[in-house]
N, C-alpha and C. Protein backbone atom coordinates (compact mmCIF):
# COMPACT_ATOMS: atom_id res chain seq x y z
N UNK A 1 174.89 -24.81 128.93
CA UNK A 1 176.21 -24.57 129.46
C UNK A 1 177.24 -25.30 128.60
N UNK A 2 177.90 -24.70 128.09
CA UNK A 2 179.33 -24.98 127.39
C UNK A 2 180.12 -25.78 128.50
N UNK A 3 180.58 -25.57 129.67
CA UNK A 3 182.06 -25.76 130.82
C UNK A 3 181.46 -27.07 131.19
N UNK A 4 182.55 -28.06 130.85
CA UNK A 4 182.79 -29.60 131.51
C UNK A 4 183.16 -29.50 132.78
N UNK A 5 183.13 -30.28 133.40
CA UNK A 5 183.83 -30.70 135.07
C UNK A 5 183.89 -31.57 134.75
N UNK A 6 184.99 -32.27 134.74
CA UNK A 6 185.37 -33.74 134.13
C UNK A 6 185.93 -33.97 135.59
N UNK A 7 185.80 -35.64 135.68
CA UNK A 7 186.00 -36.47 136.99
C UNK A 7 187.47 -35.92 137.38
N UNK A 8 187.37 -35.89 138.72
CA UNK A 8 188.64 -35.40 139.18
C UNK A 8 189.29 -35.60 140.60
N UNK A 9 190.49 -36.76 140.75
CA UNK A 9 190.52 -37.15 142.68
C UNK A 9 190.19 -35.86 143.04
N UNK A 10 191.01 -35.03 142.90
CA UNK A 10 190.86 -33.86 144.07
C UNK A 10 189.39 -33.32 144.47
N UNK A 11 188.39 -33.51 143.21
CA UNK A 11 187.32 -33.14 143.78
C UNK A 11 186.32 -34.16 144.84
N UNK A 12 186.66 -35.59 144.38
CA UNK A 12 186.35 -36.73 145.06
C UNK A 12 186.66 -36.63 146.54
N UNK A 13 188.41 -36.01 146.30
CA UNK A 13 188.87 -36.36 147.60
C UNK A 13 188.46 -35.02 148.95
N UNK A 14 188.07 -33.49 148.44
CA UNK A 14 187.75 -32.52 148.93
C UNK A 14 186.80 -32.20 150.38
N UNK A 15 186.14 -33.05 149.88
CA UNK A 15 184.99 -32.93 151.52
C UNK A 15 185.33 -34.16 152.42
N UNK A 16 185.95 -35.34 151.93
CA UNK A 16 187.00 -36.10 152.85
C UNK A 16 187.60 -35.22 154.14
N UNK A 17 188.10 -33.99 153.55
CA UNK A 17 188.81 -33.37 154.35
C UNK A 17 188.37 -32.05 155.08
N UNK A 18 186.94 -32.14 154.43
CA UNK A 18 185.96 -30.86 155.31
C UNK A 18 186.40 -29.80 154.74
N UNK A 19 186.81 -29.41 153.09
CA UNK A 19 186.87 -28.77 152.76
C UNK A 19 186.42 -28.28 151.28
N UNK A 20 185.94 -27.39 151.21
CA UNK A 20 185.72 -27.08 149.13
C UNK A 20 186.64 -27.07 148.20
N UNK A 21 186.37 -27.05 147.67
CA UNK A 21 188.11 -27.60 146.28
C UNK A 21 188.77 -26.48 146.40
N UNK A 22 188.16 -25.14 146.27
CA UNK A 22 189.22 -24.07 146.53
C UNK A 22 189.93 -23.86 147.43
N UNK A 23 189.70 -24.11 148.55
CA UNK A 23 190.43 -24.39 149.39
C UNK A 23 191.58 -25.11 149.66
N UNK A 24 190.47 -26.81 149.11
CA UNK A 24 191.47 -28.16 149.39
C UNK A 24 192.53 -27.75 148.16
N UNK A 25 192.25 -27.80 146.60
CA UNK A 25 193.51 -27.46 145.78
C UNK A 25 192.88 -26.54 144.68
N UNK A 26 193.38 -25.44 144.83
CA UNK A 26 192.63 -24.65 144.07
C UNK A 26 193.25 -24.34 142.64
N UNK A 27 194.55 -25.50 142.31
CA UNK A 27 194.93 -25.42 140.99
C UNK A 27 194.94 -26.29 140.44
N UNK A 28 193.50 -27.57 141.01
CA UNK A 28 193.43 -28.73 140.09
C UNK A 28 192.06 -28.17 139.02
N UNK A 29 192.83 -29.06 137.97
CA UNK A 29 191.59 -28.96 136.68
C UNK A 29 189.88 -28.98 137.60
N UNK A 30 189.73 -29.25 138.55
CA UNK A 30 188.22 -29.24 138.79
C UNK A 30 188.02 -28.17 139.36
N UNK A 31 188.58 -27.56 139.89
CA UNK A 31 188.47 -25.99 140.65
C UNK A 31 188.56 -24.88 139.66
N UNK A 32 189.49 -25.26 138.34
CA UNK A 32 189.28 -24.36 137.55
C UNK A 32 188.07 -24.74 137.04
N UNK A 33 188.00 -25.86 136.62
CA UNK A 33 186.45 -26.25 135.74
C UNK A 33 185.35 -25.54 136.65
N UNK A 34 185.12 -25.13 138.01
CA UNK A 34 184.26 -24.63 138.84
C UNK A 34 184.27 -23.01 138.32
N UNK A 35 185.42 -22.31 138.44
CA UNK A 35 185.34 -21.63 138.31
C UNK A 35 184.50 -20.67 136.66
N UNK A 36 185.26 -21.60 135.74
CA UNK A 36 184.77 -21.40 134.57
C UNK A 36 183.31 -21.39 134.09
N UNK A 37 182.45 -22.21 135.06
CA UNK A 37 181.23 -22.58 135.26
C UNK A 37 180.57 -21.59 135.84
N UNK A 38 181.33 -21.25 136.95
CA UNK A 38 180.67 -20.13 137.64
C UNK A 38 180.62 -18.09 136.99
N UNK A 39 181.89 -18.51 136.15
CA UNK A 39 182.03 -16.90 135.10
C UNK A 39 180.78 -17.16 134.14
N UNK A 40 180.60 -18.81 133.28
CA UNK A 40 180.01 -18.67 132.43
C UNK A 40 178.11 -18.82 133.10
N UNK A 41 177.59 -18.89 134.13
CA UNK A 41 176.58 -18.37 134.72
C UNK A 41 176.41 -16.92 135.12
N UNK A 42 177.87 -16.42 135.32
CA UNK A 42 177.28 -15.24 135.23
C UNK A 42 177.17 -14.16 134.40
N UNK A 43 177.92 -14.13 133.08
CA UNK A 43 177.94 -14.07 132.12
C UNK A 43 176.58 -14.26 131.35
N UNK A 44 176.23 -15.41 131.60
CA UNK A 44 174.90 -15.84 130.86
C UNK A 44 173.36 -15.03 131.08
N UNK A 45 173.74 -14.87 132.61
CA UNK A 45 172.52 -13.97 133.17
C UNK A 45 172.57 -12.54 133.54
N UNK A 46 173.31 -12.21 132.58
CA UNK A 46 173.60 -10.65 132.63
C UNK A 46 174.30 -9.52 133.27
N UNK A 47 174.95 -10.74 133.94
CA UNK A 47 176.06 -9.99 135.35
C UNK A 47 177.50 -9.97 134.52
N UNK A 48 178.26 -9.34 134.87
CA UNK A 48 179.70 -9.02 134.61
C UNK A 48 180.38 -9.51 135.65
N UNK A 49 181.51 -10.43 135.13
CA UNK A 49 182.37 -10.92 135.56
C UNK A 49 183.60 -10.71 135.67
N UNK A 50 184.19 -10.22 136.91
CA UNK A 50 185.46 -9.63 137.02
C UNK A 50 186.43 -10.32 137.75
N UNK A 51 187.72 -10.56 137.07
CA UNK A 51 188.43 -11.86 137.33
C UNK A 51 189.66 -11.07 138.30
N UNK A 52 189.10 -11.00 139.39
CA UNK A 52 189.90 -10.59 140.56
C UNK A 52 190.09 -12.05 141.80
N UNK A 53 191.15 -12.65 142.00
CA UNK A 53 191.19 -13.29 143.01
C UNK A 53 192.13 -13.41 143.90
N UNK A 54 192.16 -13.14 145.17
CA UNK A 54 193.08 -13.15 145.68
C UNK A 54 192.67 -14.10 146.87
N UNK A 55 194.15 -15.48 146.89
CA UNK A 55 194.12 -16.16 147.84
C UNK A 55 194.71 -16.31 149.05
């Protein structure tokens, strides 16, 4: 895997509050770093990744 998740409060601070980062802030560097992680798994294993999100 290429994608870092580098240390991040918001992700520290996330289940504090009974919630997943997307939720708790879904435009800190660790939620994107999640996300990027999660395109480049699926990517990797032969699935297509389609960058639709709506919050």
């Amino acid at each position: 895997m290429k994608t870092i998740i580098p240390k991040n409060v918001k992700l520290a601070e996330s289940p504090s509050f009974g919630k997943c980062i997307f939720n708790y802030d879904k435009f800190c560097l660790g939620s994107k770093s999640y996300m990027e992680l999660s395109k480049e798994l699926i990517v990797n294993n032969g699935g297509t990744y389609i960058e639709k999100i709506t919050w």
